[in-house]
C-alpha atoms as a PDB file:
ATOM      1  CA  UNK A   1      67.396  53.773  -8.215  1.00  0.00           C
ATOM      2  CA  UNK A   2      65.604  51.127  -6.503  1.00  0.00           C
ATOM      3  CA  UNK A   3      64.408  51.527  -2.637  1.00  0.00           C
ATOM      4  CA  UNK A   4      62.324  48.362  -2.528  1.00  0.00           C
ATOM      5  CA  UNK A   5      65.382  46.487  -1.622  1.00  0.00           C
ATOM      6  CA  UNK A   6      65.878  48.610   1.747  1.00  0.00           C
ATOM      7  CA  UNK A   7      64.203  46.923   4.835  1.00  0.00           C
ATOM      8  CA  UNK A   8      62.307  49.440   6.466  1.00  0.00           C
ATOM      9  CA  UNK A   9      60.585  46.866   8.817  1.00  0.00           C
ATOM     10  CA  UNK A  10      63.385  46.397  10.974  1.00  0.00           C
ATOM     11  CA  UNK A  11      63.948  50.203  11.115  1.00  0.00           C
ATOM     12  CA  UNK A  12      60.372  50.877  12.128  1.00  0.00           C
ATOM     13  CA  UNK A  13      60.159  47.987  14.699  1.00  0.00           C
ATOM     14  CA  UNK A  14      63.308  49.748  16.397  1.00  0.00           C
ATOM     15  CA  UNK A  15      61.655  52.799  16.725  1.00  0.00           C
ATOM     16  CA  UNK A  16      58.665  51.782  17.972  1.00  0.00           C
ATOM     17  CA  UNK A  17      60.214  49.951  20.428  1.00  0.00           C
ATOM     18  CA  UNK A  18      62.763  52.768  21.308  1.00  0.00           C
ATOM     19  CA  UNK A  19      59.278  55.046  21.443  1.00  0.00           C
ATOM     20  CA  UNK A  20      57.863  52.688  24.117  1.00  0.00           C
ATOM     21  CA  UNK A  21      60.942  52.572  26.365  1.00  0.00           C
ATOM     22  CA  UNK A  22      61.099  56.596  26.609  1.00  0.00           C
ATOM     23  CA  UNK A  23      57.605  56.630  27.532  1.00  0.00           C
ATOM     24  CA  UNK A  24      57.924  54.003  30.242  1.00  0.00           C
ATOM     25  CA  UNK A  25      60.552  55.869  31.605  1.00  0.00           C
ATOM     26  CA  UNK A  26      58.931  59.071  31.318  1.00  0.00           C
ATOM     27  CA  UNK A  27      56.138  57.640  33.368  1.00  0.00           C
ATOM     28  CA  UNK A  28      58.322  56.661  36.153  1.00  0.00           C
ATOM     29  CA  UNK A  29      60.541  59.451  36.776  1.00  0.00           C
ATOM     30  CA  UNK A  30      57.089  62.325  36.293  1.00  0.00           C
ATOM     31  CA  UNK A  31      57.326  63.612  40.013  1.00  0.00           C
ATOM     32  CA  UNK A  32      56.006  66.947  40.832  1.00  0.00           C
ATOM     33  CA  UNK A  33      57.932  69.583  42.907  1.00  0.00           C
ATOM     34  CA  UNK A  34      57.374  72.083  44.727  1.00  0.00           C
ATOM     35  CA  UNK A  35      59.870  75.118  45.443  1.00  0.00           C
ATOM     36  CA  UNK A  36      58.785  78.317  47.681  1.00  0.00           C
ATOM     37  CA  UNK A  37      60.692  81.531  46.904  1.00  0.00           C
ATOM     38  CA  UNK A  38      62.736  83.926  48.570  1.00  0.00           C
ATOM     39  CA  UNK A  39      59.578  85.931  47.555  1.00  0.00           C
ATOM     40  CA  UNK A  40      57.095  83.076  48.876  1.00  0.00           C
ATOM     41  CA  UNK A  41      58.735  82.661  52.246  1.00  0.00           C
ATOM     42  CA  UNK A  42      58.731  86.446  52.951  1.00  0.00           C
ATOM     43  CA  UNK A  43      54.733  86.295  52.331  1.00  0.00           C
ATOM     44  CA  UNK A  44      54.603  83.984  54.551  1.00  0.00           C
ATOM     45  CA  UNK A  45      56.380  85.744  57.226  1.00  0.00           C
ATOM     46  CA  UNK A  46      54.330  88.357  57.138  1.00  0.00           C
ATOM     47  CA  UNK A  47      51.078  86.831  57.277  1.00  0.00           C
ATOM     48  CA  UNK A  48      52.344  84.529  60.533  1.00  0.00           C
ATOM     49  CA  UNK A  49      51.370  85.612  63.715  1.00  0.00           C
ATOM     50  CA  UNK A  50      54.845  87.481  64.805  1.00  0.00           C
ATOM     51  CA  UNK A  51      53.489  90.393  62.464  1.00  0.00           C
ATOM     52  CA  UNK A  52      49.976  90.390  63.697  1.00  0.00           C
ATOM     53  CA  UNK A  53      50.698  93.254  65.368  1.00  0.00           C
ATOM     54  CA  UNK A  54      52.177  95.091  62.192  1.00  0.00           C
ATOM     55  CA  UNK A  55      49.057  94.090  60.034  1.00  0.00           C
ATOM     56  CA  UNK A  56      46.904  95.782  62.561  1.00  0.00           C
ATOM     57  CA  UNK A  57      48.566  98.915  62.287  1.00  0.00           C
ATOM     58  CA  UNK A  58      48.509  99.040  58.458  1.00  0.00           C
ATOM     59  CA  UNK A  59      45.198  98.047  58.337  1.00  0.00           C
ATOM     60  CA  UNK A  60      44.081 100.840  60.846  1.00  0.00           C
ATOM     61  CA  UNK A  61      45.987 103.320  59.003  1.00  0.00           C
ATOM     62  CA  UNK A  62      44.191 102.181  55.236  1.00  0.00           C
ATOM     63  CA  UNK A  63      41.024 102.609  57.590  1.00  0.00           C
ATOM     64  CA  UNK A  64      41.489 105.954  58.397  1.00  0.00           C
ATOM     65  CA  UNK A  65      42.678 106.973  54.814  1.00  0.00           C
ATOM     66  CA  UNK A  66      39.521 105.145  53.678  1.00  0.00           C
ATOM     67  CA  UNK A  67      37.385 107.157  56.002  1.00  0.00           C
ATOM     68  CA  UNK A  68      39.559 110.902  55.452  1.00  0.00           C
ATOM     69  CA  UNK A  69      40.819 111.025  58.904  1.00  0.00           C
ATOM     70  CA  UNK A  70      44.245 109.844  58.998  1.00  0.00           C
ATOM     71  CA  UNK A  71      46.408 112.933  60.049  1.00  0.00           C
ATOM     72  CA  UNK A  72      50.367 112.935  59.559  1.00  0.00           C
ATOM     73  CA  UNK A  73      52.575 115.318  61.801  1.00  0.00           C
ATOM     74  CA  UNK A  74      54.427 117.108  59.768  1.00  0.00           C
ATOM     75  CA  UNK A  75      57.310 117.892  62.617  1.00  0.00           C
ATOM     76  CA  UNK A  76      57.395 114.305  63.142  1.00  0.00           C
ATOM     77  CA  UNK A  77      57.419 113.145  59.823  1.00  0.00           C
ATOM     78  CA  UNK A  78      60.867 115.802  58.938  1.00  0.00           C
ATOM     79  CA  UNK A  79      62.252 114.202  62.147  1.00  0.00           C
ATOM     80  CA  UNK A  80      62.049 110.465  60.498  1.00  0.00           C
ATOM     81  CA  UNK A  81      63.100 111.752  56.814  1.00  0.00           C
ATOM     82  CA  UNK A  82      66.295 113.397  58.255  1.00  0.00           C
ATOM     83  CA  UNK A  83      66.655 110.522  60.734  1.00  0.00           C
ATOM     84  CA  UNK A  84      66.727 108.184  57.869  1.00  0.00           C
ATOM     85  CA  UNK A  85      68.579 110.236  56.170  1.00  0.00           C
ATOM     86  CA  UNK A  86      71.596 110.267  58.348  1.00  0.00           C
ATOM     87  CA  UNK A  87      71.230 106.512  58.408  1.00  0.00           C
ATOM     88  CA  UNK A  88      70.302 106.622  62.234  1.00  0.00           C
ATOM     89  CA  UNK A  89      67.435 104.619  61.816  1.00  0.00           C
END
């Protein structure tokens, strides 16, 4: 069998110029994107300024289990549990 005969010039040439179309339009549709998450946006949240107030207490109460002194009323605390519990809070 013979494959001289076969022009593969004229296939190669149409690859190579298929090749350099595709990357031509690869280079002009590349866009970056950003997307925030449910996850993201809930970060966010928190660290704005409406929970300022809640990041104060948290960050009192790590200070005080840092430093051995944070005390938890038991009373209270059974209140809460069977509060939740009953779904009244």
């Amino acid at each position: 069998m013979n494959i001289a005969s076969v022009k593969f010039k004229g296939i190669e040439n149409l690859y190579t110029r298929n090749k350099q179309e595709v990357k031509q339009t690869l280079k002009v549709n590349n866009r970056d994107t950003v997307e925030i998450s449910d996850l993201g946006m809930y970060l966010n949240k928190i660290n704005s300024s409406e929970d300022k107030d809640r990041l104060e207490k948290i960050n009192e109460i790590k200070r005080k289990i840092e430093n051995n002194t944070y005390r938890i009323d038991s009373n209270e605390l059974a209140k809460k549990i069977i509060e939740r519990t009953k779904g009244e809070i």
